[in-house]
C-alpha atoms as a PDB file:
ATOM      1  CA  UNK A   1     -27.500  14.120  -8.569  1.00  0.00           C
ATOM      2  CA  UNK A   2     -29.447  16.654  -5.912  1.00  0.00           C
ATOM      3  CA  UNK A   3     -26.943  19.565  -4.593  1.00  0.00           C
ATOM      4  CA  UNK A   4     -26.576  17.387  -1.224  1.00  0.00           C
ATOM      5  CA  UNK A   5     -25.285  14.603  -3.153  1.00  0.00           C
ATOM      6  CA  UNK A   6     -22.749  16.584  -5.291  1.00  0.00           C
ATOM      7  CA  UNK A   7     -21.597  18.353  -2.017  1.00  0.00           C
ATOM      8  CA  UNK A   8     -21.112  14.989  -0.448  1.00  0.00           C
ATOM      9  CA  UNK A   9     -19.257  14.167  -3.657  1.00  0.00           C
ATOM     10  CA  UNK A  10     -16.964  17.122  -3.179  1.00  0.00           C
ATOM     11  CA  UNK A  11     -16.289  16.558  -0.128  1.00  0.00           C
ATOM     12  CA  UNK A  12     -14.831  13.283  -0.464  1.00  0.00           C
ATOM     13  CA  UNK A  13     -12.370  14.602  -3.234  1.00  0.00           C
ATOM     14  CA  UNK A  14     -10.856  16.658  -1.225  1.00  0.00           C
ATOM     15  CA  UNK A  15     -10.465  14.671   1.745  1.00  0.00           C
ATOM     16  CA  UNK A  16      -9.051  12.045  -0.155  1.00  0.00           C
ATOM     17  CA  UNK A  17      -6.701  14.010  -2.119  1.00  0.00           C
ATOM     18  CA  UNK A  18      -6.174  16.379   0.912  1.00  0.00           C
ATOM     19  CA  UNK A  19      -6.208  19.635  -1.402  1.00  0.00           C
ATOM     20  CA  UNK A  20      -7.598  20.512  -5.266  1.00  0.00           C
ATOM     21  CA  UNK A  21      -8.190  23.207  -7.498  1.00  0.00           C
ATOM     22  CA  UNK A  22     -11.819  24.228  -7.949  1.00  0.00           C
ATOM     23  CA  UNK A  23     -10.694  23.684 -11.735  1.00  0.00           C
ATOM     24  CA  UNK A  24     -10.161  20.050 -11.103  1.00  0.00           C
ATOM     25  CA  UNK A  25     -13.116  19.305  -8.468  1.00  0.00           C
ATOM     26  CA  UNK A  26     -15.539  20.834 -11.427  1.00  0.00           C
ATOM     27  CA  UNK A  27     -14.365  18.539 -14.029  1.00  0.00           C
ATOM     28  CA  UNK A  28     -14.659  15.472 -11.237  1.00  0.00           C
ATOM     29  CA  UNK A  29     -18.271  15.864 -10.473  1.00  0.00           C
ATOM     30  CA  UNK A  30     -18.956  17.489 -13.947  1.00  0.00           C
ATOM     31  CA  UNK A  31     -20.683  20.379 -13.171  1.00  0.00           C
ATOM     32  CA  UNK A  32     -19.933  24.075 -13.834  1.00  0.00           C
ATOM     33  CA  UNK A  33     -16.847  26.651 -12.117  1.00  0.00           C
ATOM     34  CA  UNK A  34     -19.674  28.777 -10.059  1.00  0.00           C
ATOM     35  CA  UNK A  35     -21.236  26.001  -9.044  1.00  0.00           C
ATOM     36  CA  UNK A  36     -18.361  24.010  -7.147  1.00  0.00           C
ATOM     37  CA  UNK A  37     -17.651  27.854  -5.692  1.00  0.00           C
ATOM     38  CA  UNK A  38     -20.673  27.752  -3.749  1.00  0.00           C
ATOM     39  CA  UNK A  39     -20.209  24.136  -2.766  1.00  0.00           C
ATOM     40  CA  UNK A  40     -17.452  24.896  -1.212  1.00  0.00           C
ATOM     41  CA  UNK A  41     -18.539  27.812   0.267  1.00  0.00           C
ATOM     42  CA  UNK A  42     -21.203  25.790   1.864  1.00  0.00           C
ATOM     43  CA  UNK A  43     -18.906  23.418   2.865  1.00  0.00           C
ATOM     44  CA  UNK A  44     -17.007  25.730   4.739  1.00  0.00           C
ATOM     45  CA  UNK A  45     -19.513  27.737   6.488  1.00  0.00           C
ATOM     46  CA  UNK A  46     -20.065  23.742   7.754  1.00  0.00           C
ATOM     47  CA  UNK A  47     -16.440  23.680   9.117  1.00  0.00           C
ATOM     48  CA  UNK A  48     -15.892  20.946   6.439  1.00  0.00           C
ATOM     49  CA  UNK A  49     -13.009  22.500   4.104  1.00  0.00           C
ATOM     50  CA  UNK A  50     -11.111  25.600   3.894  1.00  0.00           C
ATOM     51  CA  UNK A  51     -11.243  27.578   0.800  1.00  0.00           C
ATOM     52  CA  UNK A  52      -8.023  28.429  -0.711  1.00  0.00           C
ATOM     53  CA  UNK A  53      -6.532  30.754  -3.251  1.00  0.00           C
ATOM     54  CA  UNK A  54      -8.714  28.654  -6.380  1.00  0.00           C
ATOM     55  CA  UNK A  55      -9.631  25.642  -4.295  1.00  0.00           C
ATOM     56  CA  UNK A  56     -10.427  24.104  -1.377  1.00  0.00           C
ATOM     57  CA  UNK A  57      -8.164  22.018   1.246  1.00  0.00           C
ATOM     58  CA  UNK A  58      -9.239  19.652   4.271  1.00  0.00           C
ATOM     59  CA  UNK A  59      -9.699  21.873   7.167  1.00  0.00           C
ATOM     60  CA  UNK A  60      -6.994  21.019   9.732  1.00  0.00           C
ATOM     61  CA  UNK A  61      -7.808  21.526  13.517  1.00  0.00           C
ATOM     62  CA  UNK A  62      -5.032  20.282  14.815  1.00  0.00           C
ATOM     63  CA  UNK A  63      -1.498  21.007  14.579  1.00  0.00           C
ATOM     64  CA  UNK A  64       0.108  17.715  15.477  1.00  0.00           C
ATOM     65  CA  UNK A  65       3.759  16.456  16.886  1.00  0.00           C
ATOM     66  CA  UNK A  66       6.454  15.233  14.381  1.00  0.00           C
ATOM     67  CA  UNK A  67       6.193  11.467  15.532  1.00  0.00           C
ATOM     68  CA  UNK A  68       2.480  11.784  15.039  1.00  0.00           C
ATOM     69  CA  UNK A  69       2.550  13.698  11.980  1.00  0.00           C
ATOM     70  CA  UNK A  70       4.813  11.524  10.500  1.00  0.00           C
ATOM     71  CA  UNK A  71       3.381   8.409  11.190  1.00  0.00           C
ATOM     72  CA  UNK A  72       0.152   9.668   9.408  1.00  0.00           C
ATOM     73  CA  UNK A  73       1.955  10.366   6.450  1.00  0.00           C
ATOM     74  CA  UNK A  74       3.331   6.893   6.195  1.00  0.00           C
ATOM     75  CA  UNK A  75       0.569   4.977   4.044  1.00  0.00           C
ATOM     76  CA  UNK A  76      -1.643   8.211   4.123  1.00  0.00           C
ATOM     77  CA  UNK A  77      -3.484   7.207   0.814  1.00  0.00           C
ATOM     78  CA  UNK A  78      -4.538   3.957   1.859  1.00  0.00           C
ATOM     79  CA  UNK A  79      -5.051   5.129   4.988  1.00  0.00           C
ATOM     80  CA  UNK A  80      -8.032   7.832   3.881  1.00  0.00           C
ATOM     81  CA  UNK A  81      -8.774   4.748   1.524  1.00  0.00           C
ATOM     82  CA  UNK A  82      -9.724   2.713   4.815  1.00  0.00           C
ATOM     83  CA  UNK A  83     -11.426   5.384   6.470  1.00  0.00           C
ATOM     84  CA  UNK A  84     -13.838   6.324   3.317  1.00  0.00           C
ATOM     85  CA  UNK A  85     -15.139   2.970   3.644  1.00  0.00           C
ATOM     86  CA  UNK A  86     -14.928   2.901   7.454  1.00  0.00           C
ATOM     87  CA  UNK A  87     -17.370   5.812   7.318  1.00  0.00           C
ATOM     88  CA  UNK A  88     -19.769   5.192   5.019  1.00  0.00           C
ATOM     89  CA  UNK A  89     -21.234   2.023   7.800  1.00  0.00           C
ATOM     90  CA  UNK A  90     -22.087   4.799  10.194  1.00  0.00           C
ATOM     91  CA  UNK A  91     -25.683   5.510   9.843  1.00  0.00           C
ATOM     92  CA  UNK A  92     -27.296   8.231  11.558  1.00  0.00           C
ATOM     93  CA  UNK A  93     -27.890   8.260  15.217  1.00  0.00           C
ATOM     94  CA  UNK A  94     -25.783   5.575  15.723  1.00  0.00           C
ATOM     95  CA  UNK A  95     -23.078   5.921  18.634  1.00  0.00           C
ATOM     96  CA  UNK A  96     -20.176   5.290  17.408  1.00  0.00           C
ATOM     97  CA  UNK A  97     -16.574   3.740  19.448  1.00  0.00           C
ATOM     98  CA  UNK A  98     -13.695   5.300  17.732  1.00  0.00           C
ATOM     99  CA  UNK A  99      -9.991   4.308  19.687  1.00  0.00           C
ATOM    100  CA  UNK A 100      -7.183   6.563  18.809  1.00  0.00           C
ATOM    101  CA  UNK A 101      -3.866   6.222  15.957  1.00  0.00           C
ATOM    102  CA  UNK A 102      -3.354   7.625  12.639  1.00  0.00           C
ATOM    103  CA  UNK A 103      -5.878   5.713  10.777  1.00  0.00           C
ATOM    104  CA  UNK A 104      -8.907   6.327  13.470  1.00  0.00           C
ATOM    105  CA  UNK A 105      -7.663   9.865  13.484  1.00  0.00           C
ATOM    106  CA  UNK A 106      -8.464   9.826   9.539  1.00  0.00           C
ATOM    107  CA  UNK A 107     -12.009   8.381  10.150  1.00  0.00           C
ATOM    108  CA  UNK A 108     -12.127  11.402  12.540  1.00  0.00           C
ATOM    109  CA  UNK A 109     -12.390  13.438   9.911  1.00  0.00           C
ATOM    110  CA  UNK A 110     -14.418  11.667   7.579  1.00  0.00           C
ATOM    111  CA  UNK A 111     -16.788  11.606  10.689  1.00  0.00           C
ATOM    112  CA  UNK A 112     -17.105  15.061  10.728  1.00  0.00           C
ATOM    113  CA  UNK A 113     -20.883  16.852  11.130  1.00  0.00           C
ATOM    114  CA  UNK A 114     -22.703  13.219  10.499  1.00  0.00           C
ATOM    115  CA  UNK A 115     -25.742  13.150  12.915  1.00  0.00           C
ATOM    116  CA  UNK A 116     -23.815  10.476  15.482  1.00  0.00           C
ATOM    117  CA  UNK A 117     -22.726  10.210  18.867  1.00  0.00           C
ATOM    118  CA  UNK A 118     -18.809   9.337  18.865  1.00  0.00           C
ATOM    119  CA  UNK A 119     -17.642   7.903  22.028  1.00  0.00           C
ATOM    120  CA  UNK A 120     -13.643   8.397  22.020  1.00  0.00           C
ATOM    121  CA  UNK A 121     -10.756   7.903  24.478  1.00  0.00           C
ATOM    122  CA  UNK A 122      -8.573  10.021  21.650  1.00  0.00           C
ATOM    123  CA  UNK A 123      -8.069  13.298  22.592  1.00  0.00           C
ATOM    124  CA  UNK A 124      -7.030  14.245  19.231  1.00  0.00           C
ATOM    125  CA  UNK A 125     -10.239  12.568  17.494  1.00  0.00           C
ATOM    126  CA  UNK A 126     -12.127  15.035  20.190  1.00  0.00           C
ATOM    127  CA  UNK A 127     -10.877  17.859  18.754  1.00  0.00           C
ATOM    128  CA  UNK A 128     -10.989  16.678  15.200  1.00  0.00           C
ATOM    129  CA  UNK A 129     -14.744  16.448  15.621  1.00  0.00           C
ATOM    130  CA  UNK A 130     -15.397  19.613  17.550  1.00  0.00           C
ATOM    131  CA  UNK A 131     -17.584  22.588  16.452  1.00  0.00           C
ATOM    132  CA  UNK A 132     -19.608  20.228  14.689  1.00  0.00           C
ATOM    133  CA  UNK A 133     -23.122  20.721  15.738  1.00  0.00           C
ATOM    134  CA  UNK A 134     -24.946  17.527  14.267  1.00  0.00           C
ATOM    135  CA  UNK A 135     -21.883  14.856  15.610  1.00  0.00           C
ATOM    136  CA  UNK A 136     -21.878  14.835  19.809  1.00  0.00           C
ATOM    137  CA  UNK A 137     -18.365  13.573  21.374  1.00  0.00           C
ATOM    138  CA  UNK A 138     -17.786  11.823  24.436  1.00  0.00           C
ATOM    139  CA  UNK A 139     -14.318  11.559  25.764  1.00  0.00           C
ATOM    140  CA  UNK A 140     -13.040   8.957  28.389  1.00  0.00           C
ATOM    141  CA  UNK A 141     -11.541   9.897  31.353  1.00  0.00           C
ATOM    142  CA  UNK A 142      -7.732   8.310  31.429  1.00  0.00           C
ATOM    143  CA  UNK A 143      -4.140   8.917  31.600  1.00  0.00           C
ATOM    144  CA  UNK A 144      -2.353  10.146  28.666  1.00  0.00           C
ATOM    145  CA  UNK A 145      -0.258   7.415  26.700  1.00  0.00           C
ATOM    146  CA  UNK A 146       2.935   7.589  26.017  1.00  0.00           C
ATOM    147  CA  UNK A 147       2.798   6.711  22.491  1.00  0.00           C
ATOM    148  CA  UNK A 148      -0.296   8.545  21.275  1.00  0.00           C
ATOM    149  CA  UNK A 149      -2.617  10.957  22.102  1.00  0.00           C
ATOM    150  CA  UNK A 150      -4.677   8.120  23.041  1.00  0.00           C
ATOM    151  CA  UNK A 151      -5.995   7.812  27.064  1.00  0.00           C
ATOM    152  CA  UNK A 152      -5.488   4.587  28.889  1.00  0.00           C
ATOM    153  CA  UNK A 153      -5.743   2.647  32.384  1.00  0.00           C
ATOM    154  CA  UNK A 154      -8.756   2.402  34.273  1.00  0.00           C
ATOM    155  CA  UNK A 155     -10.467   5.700  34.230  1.00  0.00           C
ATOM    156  CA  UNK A 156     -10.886   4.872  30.454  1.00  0.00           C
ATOM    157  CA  UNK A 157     -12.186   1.493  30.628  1.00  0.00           C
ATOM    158  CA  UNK A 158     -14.470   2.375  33.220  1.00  0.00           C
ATOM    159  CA  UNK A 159     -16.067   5.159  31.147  1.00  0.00           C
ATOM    160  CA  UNK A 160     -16.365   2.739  28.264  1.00  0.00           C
ATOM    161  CA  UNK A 161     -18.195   0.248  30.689  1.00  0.00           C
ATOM    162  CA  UNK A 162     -20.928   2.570  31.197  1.00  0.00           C
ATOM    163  CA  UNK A 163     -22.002   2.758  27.547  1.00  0.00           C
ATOM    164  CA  UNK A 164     -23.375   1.219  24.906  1.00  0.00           C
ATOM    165  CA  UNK A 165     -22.053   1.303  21.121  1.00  0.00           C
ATOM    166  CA  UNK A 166     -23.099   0.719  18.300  1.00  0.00           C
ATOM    167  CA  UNK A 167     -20.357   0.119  15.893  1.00  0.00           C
ATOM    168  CA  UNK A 168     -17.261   0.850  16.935  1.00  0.00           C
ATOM    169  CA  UNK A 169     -13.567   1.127  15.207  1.00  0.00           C
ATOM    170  CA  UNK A 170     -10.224   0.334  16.779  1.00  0.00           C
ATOM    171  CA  UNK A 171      -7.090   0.416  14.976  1.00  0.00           C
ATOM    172  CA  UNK A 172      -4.124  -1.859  15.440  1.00  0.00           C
ATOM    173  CA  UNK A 173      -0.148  -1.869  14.609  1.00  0.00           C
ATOM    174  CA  UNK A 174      -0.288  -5.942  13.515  1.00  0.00           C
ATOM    175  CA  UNK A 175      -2.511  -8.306  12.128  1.00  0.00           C
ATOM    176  CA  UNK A 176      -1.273 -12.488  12.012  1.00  0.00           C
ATOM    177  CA  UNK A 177      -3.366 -15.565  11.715  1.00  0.00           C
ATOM    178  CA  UNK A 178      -1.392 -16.813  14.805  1.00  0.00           C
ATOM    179  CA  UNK A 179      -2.107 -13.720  17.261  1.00  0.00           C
ATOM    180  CA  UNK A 180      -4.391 -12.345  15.875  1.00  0.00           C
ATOM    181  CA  UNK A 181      -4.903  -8.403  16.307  1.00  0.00           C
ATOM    182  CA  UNK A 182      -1.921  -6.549  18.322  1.00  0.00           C
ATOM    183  CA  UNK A 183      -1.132  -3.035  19.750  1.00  0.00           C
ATOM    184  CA  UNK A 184       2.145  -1.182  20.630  1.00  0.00           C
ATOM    185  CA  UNK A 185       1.579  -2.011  24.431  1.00  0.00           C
ATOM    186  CA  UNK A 186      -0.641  -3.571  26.603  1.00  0.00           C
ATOM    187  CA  UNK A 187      -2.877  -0.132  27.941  1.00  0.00           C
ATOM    188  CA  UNK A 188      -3.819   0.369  24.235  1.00  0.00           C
ATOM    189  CA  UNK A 189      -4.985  -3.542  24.044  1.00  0.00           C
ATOM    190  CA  UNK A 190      -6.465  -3.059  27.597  1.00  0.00           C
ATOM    191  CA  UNK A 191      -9.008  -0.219  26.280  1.00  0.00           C
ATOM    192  CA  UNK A 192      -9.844  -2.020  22.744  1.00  0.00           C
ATOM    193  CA  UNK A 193     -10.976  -4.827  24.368  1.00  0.00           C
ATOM    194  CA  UNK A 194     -12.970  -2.399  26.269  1.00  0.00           C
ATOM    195  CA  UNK A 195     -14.367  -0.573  23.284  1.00  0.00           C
ATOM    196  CA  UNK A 196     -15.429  -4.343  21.701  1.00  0.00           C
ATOM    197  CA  UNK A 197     -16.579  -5.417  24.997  1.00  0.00           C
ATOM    198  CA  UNK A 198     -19.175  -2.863  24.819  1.00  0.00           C
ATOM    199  CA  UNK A 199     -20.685  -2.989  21.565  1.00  0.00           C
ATOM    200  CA  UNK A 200     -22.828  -4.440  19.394  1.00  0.00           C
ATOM    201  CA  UNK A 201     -20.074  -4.892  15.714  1.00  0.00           C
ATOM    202  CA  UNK A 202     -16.363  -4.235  16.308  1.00  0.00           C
ATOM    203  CA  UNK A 203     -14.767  -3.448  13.000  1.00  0.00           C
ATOM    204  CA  UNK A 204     -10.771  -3.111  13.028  1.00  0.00           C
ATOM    205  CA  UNK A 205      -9.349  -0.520  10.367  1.00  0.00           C
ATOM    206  CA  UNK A 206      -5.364  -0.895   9.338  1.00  0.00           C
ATOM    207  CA  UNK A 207      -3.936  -0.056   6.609  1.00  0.00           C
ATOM    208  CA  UNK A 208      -1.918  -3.290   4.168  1.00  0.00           C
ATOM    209  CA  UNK A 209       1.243  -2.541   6.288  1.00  0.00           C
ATOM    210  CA  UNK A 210      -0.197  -4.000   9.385  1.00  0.00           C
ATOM    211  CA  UNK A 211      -0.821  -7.324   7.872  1.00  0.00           C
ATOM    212  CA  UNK A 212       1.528 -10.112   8.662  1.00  0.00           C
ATOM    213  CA  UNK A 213       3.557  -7.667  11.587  1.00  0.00           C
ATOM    214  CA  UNK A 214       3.270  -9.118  15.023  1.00  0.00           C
ATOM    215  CA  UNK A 215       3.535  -6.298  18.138  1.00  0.00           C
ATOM    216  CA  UNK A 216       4.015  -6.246  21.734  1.00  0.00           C
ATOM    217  CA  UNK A 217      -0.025  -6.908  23.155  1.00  0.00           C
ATOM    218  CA  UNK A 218      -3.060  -8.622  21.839  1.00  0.00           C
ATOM    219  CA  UNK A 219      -5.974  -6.932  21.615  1.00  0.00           C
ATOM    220  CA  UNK A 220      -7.636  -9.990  20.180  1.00  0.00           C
ATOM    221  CA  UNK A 221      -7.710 -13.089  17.849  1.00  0.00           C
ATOM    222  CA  UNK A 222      -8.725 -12.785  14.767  1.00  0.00           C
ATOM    223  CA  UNK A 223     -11.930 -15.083  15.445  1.00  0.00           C
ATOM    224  CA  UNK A 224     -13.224 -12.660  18.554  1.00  0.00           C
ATOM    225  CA  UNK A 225     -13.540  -9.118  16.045  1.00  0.00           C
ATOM    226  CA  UNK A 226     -13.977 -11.361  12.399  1.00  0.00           C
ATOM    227  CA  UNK A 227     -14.641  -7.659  10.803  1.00  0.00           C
ATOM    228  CA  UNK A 228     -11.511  -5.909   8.530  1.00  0.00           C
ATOM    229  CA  UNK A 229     -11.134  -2.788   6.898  1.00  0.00           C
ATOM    230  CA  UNK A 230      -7.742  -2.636   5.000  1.00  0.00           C
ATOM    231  CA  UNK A 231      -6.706  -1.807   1.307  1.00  0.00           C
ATOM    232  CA  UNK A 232      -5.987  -2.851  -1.899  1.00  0.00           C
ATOM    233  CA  UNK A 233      -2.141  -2.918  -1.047  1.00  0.00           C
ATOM    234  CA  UNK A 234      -2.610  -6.340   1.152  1.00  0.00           C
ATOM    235  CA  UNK A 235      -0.909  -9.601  -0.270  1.00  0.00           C
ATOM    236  CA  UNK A 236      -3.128 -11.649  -1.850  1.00  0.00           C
ATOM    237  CA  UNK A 237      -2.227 -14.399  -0.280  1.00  0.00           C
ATOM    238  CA  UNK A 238      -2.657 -12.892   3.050  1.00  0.00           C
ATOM    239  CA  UNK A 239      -6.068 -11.940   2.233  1.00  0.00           C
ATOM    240  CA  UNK A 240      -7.037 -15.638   1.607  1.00  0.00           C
ATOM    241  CA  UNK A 241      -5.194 -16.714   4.249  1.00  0.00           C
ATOM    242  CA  UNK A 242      -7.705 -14.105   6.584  1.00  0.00           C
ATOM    243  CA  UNK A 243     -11.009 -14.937   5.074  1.00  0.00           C
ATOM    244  CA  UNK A 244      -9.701 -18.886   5.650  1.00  0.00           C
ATOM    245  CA  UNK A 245      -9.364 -18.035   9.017  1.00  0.00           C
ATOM    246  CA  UNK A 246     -13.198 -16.579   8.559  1.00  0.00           C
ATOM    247  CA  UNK A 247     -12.233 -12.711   8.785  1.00  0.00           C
ATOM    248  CA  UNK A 248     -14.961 -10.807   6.783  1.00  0.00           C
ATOM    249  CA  UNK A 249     -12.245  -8.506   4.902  1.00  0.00           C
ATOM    250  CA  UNK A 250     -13.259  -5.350   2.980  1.00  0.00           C
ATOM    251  CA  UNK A 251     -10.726  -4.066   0.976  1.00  0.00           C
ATOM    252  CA  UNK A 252     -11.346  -0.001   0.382  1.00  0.00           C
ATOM    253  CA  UNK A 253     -10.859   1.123  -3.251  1.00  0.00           C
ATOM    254  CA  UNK A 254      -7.826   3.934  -3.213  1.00  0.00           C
ATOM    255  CA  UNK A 255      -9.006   6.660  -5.793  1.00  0.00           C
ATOM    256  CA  UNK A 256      -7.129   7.578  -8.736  1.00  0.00           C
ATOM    257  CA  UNK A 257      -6.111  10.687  -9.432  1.00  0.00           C
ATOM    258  CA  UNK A 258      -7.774  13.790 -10.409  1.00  0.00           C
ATOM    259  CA  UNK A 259      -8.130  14.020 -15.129  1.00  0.00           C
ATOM    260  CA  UNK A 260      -5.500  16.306 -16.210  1.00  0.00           C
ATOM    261  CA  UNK A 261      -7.193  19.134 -17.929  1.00  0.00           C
ATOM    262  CA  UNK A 262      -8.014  18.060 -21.829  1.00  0.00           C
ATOM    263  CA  UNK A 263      -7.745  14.311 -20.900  1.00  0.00           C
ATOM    264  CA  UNK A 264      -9.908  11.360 -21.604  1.00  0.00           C
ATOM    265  CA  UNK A 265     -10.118  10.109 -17.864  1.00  0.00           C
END
């Protein structure tokens, strides 16, 4: 494993388990105290992590509203699941769609300092990504929705209209064989459309809860975006019942938890 690997490797134990000992990251990747130190201390002077008193924690840049907050903490393990496997698709110097909610706002994160172009109309995901040198945001213009920090109407659409994507990621609040993919309200629908509309793979990301809940607006059926990133929560029989419909499902491995010192792993 070269140094860039094993940082890489860090990295994604501590965003998935949001905060570790350096103890417990060094028997993870195998590889001595000192030298996990100055991983992390590379990955901070990259903006990546923040050291803590004998670890490290994912470096937060935004300080969010209950509603928000909470609603990221609902599923949050499959939710980083999703977004792990979300993020490892994006290749360098793609530009990337990313729409706004909790899960998107996760693959924010996990989008962080990759060598992209992320077109957003979350203001939040903006801001997530910031300071970032290699990763270049675009933000649509828009009005501020209600339910999110998401913005909507025309402004945003017409922004979207004037680019190009290459892979983009939209999140969604319910997933049914019958309607297909669904938002909260029709302005969030209105600008997904707009972010598949415009590039070349559409991939939704939604965590097991979504599956089988029907809300207000379709974005669209399940045959238009045929691309899924959910976990290994979902019913199995609601998994067939996707790929029958000819959704190309991947279901994101949720990591187990860091060995206890002394164990056998």
């Amino acid at each position: 494993m070269t140094s860039r690997q094993r940082r890489e490797a860090v990295h994604a134990l501590v965003m998935h388990h949001r905060e570790l000992t350096a103890d417990d990251i060094a028997r993870e990747v195998d590889v001595s105290l000192a030298t996990i130190r100055r991983d992390l201390a590379a990955l901070e002077r990259r903006g990546l992590v923040e050291r803590t008193w004998g670890g490290a924690r994912i470096r937060a840049t935004v300080r969010y509203l209950d509603d928000f907050a909470e609603a990221a903490e609902l599923q949050a393990t499959s939710k980083r699941a999703v977004a792990a496997a979300a993020a490892s698709m994006v290749e360098p110097g793609m530009v990337v769609g990313l729409s706004g909610g909790t899960t998107c706002t996760e693959l924010a994160r996990w989008l962080r300092a990759k060598d992209i172009t992320v077109v957003t109309n979350a203001v939040n995901a903006a801001i997530e990504l910031y300071n970032h040198g290699k990763t270049r945001v675009i933000v649509t213009g828009g009005s501020m929705n209600a339910y999110s920090y998401e913005l909507v109407g025309e402004m945003a659409t017409a922004t979207l209209h004037e680019h190009r994507l290459d892979l983009c990621f939209v999140g969604c609040s319910g997933i049914t064989p019958d309607f297909g993919y669904s938002m909260r309200d029709r302005p969030e629908a209105t600008v997904a459309r707009a972010f598949h509309a415009v590039s070349e793979r559409t991939v939704v990301v939604a965590d097991h809860s979504k599956v089988g809940r029907k809300t207000l607006a379709r974005f669209a059926p399940l045959k238009t975006v045929p691309s899924l990133i959910t976990d290994r929560g979902i019913d199995l029989g609601a998994l067939r019942t996707l790929e029958e419909e000819g959704v190309h499902v991947l279901v994101a491995d949720t990591p187990r938890a860091p060995r206890e010192r002394g164990g056998s792993g």
